[in-house]
C-alpha atoms as a PDB file:
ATOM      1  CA  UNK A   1     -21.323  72.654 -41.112  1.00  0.00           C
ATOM      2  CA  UNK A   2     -20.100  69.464 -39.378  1.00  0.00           C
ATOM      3  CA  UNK A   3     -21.247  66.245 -40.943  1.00  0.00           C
ATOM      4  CA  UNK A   4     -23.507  65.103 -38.117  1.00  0.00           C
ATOM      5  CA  UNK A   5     -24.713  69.002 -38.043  1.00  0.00           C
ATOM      6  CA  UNK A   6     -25.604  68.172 -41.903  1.00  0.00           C
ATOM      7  CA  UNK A   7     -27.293  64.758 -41.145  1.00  0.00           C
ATOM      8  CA  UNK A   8     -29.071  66.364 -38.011  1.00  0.00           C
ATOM      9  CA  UNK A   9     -30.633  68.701 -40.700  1.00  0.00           C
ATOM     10  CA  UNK A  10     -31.398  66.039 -43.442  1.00  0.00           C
ATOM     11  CA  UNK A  11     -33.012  64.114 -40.943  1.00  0.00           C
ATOM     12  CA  UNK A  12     -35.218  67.440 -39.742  1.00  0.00           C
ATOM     13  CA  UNK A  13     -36.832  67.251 -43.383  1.00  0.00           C
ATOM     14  CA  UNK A  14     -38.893  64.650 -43.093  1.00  0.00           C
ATOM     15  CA  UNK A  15     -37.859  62.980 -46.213  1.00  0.00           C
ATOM     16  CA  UNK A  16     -34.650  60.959 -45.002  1.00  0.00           C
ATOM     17  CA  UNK A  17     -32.272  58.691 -47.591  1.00  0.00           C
ATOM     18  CA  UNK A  18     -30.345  57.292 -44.404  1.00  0.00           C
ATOM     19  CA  UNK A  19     -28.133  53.828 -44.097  1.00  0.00           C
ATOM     20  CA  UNK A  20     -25.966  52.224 -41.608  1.00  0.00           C
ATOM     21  CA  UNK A  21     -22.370  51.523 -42.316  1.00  0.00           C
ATOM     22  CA  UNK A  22     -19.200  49.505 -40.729  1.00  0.00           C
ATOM     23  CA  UNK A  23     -15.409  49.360 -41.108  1.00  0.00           C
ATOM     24  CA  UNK A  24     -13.479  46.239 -39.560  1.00  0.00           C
ATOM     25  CA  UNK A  25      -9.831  47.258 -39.366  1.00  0.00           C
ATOM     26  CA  UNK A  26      -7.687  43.803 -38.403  1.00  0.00           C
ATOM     27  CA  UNK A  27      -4.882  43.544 -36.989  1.00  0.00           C
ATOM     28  CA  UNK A  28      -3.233  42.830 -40.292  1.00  0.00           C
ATOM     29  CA  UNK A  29      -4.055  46.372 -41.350  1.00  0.00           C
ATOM     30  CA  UNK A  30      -6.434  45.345 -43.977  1.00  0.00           C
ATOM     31  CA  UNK A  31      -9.942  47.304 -44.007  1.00  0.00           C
ATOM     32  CA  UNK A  32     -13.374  45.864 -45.164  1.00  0.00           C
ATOM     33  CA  UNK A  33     -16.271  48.169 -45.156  1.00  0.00           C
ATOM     34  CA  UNK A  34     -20.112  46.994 -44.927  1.00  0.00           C
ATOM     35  CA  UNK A  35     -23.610  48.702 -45.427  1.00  0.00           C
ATOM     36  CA  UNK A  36     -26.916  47.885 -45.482  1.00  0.00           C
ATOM     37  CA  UNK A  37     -28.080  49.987 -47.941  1.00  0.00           C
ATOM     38  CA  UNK A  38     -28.642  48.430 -51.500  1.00  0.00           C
ATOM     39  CA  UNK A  39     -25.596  50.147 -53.067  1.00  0.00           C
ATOM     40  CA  UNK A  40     -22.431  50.622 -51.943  1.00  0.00           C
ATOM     41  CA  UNK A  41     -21.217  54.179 -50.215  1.00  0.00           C
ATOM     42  CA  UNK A  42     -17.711  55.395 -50.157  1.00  0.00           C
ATOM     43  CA  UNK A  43     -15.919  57.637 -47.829  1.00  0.00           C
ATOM     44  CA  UNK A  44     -12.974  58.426 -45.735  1.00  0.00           C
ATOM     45  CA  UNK A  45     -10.929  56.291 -48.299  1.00  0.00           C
ATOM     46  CA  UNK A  46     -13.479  52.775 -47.613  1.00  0.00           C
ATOM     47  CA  UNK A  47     -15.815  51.195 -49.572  1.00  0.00           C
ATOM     48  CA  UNK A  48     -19.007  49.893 -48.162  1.00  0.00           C
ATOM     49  CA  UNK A  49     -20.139  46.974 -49.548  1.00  0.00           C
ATOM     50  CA  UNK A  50     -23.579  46.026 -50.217  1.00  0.00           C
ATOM     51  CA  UNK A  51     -25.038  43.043 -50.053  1.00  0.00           C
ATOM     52  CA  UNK A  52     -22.213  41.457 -48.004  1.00  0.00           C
ATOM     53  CA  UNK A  53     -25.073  39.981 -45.759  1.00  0.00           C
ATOM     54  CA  UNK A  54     -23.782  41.352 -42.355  1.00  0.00           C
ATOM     55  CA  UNK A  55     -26.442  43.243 -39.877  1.00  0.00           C
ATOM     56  CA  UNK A  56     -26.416  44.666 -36.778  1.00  0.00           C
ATOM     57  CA  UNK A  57     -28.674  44.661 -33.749  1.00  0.00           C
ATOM     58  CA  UNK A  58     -29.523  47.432 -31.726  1.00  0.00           C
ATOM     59  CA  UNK A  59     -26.563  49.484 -30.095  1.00  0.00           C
ATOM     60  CA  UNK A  60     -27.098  49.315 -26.227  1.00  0.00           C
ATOM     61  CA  UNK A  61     -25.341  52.641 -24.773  1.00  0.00           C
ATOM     62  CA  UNK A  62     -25.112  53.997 -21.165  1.00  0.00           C
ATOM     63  CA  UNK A  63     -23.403  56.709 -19.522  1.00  0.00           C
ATOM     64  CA  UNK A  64     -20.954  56.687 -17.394  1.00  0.00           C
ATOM     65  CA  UNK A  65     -18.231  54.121 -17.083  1.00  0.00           C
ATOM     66  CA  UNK A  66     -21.077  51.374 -18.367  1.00  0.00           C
ATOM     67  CA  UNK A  67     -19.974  49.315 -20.963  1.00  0.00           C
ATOM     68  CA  UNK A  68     -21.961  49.823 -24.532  1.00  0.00           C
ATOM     69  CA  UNK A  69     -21.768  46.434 -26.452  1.00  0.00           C
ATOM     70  CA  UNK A  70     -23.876  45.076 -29.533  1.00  0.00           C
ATOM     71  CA  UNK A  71     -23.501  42.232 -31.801  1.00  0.00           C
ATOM     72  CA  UNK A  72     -22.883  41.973 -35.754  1.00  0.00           C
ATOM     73  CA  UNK A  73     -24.726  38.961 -37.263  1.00  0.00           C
ATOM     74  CA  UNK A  74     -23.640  37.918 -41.004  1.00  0.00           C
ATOM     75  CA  UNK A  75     -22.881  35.182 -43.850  1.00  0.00           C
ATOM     76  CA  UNK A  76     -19.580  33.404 -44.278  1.00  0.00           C
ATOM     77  CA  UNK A  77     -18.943  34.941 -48.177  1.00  0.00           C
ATOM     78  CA  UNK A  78     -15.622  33.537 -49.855  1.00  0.00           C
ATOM     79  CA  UNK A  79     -15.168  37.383 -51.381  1.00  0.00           C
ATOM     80  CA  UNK A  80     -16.029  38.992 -47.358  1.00  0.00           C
ATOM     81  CA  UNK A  81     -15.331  36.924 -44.257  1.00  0.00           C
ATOM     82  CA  UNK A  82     -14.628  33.922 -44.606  1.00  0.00           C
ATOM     83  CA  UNK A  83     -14.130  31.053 -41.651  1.00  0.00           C
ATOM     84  CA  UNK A  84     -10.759  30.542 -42.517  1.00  0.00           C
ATOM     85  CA  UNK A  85     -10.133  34.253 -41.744  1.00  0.00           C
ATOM     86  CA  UNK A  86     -12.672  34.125 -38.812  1.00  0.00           C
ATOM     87  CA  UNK A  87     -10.769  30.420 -37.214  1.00  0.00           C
ATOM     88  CA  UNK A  88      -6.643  32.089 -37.472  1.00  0.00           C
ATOM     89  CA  UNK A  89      -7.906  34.762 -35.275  1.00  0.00           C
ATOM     90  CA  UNK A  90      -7.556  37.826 -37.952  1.00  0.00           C
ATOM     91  CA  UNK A  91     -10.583  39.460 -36.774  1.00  0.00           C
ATOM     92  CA  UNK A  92      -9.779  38.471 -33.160  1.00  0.00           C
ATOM     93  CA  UNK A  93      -9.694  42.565 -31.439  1.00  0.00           C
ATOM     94  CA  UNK A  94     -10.172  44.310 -34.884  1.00  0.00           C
ATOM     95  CA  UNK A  95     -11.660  47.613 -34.730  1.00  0.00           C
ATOM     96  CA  UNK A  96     -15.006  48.274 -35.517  1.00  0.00           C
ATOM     97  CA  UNK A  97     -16.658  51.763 -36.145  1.00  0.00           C
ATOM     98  CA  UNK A  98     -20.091  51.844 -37.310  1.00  0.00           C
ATOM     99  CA  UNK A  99     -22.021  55.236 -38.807  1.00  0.00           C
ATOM    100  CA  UNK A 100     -25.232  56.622 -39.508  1.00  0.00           C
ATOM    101  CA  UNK A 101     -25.056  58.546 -42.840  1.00  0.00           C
ATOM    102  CA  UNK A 102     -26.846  60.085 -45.694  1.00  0.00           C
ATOM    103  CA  UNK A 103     -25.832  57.574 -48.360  1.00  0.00           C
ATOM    104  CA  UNK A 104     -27.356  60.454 -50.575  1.00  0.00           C
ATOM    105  CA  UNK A 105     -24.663  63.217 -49.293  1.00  0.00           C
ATOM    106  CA  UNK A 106     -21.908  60.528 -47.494  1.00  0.00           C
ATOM    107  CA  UNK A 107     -20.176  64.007 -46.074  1.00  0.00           C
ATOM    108  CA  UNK A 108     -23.809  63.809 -43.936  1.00  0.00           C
ATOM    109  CA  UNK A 109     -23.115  61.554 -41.212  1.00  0.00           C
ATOM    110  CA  UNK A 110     -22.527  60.461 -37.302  1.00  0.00           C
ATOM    111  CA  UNK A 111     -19.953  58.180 -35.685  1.00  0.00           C
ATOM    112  CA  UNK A 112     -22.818  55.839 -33.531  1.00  0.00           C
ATOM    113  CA  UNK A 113     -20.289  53.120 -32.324  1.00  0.00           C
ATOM    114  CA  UNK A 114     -16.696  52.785 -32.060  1.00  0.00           C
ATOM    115  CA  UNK A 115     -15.025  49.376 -30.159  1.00  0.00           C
ATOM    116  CA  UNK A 116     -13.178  46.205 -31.106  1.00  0.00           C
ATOM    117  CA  UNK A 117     -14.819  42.572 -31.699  1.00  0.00           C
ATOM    118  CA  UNK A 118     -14.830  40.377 -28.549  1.00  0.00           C
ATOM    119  CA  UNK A 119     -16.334  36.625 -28.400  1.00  0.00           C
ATOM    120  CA  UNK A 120     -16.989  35.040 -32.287  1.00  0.00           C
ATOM    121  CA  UNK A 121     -19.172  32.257 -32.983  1.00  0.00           C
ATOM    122  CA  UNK A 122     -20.123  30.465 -35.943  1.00  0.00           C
ATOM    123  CA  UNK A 123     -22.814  27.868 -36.858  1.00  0.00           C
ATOM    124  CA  UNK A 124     -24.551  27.297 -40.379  1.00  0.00           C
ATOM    125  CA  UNK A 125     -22.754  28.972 -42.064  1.00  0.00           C
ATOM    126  CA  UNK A 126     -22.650  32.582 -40.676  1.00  0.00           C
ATOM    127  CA  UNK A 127     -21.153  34.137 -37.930  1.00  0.00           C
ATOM    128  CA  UNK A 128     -21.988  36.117 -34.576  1.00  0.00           C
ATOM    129  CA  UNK A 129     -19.524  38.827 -33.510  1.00  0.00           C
ATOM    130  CA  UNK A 130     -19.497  40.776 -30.009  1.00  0.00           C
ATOM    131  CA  UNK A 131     -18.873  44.883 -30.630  1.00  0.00           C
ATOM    132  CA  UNK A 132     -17.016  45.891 -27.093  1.00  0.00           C
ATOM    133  CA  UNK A 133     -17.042  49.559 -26.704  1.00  0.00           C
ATOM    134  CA  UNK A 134     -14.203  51.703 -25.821  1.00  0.00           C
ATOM    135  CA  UNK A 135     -14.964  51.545 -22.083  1.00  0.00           C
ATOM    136  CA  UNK A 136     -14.367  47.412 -22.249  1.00  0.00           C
ATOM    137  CA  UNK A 137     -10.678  48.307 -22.102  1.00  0.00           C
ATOM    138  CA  UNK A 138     -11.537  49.768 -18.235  1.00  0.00           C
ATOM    139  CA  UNK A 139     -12.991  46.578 -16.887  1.00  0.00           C
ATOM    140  CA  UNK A 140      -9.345  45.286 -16.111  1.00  0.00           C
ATOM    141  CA  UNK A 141      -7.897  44.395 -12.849  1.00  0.00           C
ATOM    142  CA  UNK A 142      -5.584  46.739 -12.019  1.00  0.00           C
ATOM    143  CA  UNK A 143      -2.678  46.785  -9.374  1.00  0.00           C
ATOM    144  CA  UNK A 144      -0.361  43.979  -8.219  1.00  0.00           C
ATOM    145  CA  UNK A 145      -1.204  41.031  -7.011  1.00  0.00           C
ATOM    146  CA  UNK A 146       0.695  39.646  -3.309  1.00  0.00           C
ATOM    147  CA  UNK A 147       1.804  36.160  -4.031  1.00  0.00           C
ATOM    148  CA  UNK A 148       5.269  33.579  -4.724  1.00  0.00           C
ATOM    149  CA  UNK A 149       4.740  33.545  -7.950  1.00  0.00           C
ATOM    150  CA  UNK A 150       6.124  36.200 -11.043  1.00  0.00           C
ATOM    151  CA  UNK A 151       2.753  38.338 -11.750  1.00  0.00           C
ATOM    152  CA  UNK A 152       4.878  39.253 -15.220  1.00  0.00           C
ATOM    153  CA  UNK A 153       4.428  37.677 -18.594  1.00  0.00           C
ATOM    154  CA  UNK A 154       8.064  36.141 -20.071  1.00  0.00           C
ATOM    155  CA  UNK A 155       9.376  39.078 -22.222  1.00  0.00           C
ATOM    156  CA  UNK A 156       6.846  41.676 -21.546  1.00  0.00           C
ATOM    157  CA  UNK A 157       7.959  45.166 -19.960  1.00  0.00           C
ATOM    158  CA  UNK A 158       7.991  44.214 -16.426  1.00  0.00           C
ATOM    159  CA  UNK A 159       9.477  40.406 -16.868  1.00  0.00           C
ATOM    160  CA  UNK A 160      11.925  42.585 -19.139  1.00  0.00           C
ATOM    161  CA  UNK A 161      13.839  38.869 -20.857  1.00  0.00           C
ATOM    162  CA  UNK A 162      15.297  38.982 -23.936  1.00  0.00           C
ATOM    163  CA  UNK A 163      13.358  36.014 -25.367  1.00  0.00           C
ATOM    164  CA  UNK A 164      15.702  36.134 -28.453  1.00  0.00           C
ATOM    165  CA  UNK A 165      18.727  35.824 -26.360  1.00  0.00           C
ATOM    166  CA  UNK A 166      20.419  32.878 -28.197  1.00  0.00           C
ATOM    167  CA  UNK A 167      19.045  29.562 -26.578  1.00  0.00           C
ATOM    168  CA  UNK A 168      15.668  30.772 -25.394  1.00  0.00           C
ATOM    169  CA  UNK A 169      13.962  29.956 -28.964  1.00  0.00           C
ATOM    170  CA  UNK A 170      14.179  28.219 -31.995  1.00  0.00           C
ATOM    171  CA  UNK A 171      12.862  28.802 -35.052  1.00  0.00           C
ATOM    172  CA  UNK A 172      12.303  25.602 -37.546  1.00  0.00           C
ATOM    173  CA  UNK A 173       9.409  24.028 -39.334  1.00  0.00           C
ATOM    174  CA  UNK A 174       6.802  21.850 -38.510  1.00  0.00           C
ATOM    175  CA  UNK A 175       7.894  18.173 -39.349  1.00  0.00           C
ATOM    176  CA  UNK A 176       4.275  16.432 -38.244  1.00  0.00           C
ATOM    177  CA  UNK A 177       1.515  17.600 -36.324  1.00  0.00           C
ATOM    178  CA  UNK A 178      -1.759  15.661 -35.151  1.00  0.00           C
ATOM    179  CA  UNK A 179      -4.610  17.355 -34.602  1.00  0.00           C
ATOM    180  CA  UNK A 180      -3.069  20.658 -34.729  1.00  0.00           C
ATOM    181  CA  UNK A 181      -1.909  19.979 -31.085  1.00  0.00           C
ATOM    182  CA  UNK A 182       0.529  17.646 -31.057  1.00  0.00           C
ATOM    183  CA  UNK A 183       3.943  18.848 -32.913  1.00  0.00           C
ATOM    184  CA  UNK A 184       6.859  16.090 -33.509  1.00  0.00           C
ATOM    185  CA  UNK A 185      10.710  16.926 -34.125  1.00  0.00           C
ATOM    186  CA  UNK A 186      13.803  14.950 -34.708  1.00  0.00           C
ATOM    187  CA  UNK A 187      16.305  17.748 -34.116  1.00  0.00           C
ATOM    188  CA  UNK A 188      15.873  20.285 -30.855  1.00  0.00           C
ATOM    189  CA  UNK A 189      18.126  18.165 -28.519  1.00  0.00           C
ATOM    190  CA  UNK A 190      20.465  20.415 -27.234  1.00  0.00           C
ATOM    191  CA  UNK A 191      17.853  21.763 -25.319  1.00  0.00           C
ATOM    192  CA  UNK A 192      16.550  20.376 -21.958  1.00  0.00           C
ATOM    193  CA  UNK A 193      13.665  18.573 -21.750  1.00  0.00           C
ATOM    194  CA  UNK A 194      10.813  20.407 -20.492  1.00  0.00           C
ATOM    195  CA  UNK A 195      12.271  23.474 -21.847  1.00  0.00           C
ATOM    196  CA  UNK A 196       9.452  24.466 -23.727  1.00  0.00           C
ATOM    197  CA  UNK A 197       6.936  23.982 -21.151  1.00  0.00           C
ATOM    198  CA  UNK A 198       4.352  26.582 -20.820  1.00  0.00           C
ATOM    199  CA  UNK A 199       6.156  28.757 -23.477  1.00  0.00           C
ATOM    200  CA  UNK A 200       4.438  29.740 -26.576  1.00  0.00           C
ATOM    201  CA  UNK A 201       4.526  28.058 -30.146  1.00  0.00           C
ATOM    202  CA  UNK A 202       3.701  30.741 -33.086  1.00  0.00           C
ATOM    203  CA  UNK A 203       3.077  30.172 -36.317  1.00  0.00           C
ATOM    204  CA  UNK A 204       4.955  32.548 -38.481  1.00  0.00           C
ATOM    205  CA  UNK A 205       3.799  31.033 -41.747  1.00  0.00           C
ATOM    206  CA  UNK A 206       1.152  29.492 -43.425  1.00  0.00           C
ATOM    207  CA  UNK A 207      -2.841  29.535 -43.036  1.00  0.00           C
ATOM    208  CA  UNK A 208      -2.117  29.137 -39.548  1.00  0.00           C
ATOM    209  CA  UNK A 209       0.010  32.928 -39.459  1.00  0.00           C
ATOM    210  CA  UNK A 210      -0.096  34.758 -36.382  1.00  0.00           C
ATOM    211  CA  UNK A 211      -1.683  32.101 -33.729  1.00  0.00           C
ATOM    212  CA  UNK A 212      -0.336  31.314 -30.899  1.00  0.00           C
ATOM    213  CA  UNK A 213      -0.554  28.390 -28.483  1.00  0.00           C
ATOM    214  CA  UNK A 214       0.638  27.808 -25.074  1.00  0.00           C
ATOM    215  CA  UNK A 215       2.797  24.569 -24.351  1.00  0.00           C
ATOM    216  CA  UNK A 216       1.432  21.942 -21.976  1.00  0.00           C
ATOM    217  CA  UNK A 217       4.260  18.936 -22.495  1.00  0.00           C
ATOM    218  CA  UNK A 218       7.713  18.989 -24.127  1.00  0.00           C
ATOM    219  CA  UNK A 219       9.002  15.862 -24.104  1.00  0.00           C
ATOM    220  CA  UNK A 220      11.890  13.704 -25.113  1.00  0.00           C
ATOM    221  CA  UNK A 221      11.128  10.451 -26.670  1.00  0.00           C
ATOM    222  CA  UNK A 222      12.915   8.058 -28.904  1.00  0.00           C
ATOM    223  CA  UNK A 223      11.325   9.397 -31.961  1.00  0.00           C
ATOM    224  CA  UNK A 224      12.708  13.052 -30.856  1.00  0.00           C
ATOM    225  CA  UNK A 225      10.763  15.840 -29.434  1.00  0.00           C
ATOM    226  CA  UNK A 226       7.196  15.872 -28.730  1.00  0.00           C
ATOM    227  CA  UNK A 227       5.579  19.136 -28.084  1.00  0.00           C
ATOM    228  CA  UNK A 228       2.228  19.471 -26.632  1.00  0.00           C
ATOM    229  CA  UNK A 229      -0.326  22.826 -26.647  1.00  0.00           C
ATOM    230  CA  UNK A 230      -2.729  22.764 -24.532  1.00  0.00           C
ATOM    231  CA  UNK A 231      -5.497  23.295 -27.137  1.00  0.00           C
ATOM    232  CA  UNK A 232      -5.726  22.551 -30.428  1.00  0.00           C
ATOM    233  CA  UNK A 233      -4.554  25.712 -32.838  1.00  0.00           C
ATOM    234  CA  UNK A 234      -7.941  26.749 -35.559  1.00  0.00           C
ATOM    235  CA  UNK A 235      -6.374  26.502 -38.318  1.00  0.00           C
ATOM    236  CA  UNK A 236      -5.328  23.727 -40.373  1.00  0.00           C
ATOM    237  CA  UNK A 237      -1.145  23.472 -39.770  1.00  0.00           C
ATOM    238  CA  UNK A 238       0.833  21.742 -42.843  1.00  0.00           C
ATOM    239  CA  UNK A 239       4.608  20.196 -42.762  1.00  0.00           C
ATOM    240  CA  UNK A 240       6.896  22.857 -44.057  1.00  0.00           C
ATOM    241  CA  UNK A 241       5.109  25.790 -42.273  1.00  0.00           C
ATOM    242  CA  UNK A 242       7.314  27.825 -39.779  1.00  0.00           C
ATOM    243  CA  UNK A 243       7.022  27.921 -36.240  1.00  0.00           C
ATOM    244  CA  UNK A 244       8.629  29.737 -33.418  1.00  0.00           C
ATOM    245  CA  UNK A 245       9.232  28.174 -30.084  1.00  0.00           C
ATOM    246  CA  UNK A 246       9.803  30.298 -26.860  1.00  0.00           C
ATOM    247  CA  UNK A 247      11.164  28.885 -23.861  1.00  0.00           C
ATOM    248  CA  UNK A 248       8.681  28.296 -20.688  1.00  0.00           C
ATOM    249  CA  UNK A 249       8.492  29.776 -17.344  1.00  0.00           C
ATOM    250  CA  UNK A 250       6.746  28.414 -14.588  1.00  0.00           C
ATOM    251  CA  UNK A 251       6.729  31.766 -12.579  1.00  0.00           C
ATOM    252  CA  UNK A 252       9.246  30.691  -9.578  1.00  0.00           C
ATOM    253  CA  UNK A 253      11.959  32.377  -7.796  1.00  0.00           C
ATOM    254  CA  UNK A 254      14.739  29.687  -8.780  1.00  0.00           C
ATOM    255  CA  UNK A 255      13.493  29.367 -12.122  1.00  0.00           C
ATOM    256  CA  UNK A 256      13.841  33.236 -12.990  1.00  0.00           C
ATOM    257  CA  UNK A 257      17.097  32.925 -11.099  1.00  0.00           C
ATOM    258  CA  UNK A 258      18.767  29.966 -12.254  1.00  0.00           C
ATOM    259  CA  UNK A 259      17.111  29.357 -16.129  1.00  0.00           C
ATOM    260  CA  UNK A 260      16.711  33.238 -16.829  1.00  0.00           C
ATOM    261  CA  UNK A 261      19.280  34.827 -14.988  1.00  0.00           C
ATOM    262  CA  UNK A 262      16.880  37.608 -14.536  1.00  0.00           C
ATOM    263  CA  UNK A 263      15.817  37.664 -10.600  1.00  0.00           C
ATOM    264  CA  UNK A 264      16.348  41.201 -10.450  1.00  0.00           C
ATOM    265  CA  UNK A 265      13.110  41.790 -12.203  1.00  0.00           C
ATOM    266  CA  UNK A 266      11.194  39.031 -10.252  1.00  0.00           C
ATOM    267  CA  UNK A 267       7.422  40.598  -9.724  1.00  0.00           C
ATOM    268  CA  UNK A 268       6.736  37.937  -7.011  1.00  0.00           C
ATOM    269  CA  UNK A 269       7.269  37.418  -3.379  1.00  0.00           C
ATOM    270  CA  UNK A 270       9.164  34.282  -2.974  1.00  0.00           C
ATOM    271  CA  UNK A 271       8.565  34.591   1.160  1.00  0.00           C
ATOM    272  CA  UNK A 272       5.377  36.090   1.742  1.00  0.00           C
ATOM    273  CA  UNK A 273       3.532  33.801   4.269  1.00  0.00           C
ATOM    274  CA  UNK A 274       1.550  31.213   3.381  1.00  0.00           C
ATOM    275  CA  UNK A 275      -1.865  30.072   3.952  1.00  0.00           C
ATOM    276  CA  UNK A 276      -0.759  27.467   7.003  1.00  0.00           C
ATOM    277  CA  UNK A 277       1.911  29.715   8.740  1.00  0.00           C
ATOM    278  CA  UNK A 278      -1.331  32.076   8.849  1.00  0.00           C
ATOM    279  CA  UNK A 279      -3.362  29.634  10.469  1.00  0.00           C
ATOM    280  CA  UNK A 280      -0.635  28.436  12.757  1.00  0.00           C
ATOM    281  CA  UNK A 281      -0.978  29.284  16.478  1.00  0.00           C
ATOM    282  CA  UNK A 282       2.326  29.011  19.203  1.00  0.00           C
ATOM    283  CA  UNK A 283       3.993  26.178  20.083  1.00  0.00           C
ATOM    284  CA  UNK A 284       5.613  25.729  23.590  1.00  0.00           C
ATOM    285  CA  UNK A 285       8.360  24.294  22.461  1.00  0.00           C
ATOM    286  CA  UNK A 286       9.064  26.430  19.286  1.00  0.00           C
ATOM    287  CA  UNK A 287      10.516  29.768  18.819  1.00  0.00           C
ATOM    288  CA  UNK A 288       8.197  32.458  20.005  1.00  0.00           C
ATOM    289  CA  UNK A 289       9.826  35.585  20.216  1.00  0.00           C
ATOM    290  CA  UNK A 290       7.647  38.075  18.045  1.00  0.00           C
ATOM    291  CA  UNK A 291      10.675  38.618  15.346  1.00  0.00           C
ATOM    292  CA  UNK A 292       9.781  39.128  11.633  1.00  0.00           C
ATOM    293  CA  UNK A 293       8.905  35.679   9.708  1.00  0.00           C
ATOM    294  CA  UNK A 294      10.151  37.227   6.768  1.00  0.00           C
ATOM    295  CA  UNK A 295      13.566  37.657   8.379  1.00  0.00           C
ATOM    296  CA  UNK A 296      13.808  34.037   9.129  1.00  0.00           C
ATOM    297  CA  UNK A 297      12.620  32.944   5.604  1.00  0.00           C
ATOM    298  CA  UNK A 298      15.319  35.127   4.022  1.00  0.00           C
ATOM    299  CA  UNK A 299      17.761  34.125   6.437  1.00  0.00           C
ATOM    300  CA  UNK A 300      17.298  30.629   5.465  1.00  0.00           C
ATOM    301  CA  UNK A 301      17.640  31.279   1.738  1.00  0.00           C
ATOM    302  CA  UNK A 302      20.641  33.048   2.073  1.00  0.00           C
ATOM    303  CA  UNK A 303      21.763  30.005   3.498  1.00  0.00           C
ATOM    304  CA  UNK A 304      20.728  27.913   0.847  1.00  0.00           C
ATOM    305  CA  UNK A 305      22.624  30.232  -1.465  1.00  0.00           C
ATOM    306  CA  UNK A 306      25.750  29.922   0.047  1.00  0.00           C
ATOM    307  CA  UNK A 307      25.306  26.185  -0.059  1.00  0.00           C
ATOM    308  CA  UNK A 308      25.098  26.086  -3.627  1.00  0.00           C
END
């Protein structure tokens, strides 16, 4: 007999000894299991914890390609979740599987829920989580998208970049930061200023492990480098913690060509027509012979190339 065949039956007696129960798997690999019964129940290798003060509403399921969503609600506890662990993202896309079982017989039960946690907030001292289901990962755009710029993310399997070429990052720890935004250097000048821009800091050690933030401004200044996210990193940053900076790519032709070397696997199309050449109507004294715009454009930076 299957367990939900042996919880189907238990609950067919009348007399039921059921409980709800949740594992959070991070990203980290570590496990935490919850209840609310008032003991703790143990199976498949996790301990539920009682009296860990987290609670779930009710489940909302459809068929279909609907997305089923809930929300866990629950206390900050310094031996649980905490809001350090909440703020450096660790629960940020965990998994979450919740069951209905027969804390009396734990071999009795039914997977109800399976998903990740989406949006977190926090106020007073507790915490609200979203539960996405599995069908959340279907409600993406898919397909390409028809414009100048790279449609690819630096590094990823379609940009392709080897963003530990030599050059392209530096590893080297944080000398003063201000307000967890603002990052200062006295080395870093044998690279080009603006080099960084819209690249990615990571923090590779410290509270702060594992977040990333995007680069609005590198800058050269008298007092050396002055990097610049564009929001301010959750948790609290210290000198001596190590950080990983990735160079920047604005998503242009001539930057993939001339800073990457990597046009080959451009995703964009440098001379699709814009939104004024669409608009445009004939001119007497311009060329109107019906040929292919995109000729022309090419032709012209072909030109350009040969200039250089």
């Amino acid at each position: 007999m299957s367990g939900a065949e042996a919880l189907h039956a238990h609950l067919g007696g009348g007399i039921t000894s059921v409980c709800r129960c949740w594992s959070v798997t991070r990203a980290d690999g570590a496990v935490l299991g919850f209840t609310d019964h008032d003991e703790s129940v143990a199976f498949d290798e996790i301990s539920f914890r009682a009296n860990s003060g987290l609670t779930a509403k009710a489940l909302v399921q459809g068929t279909g390609l609907a997305v089923d969503n809930t929300e866990a609600l629950g206390a900050l506890m310094s031996e649980a979740i905490t809001e350090e662990d909440l703020l450096a993202g660790h629960y940020d896309g965990a998994e979450v599987r919740a069951w209905l079982v027969n804390w009396g017989d734990p071999s009795a039960r039914m997977m109800l829920f399976r998903g990740t946690i989406g949006e977190v907030s926090r106020a007073n001292g507790a915490f609200e989580a979203e539960l996405r289901g599995l069908t959340e990962a279907l409600n993406q755009p898919q397909g390409r998208v028809f414009q100048p710029q790279c449609s690819a993310v630096l590094g990823d399997g379609m940009c392709r970049f080897d963003l530990s070429a030599p050059g392209y990052r530096a590893d080297l720890a944080v000398e003063a930061v201000e307000d967890g935004r603002v990052f200062r250097f006295a080395g870093l000048d044998d690279y080009e200023p603006r080099w960084f821009e819209r690249g990615s800091l990571r923090v590779v050690s410290g509270a702060a492990e594992g977040l990333v933030g995007i680069v609005k401004n590198d800058r050269l200044s008298n007092d050396g480098r002055v990097v610049e996210l564009w929001e301010q990193l959750p948790a609290q940053i210290e000198a001596g913690d190590m950080i990983r900076l990735e160079a920047g790519c604005d998503k242009r032709a001539e930057t993939c060509r001339l800073k990457f070397d990597n046009f080959l696997n451009f995703r964009g199309f440098p001379y699709i027509p814009g939104e004024d050449w669409l608009m445009s109507y004939p001119k007497r004294g311009g060329v109107n012979e019906g040929g292919s715009k995109f000729r022309t454009l090419l032709s012209e930076a072909f030109d350009g190339l040969q200039d250089e």
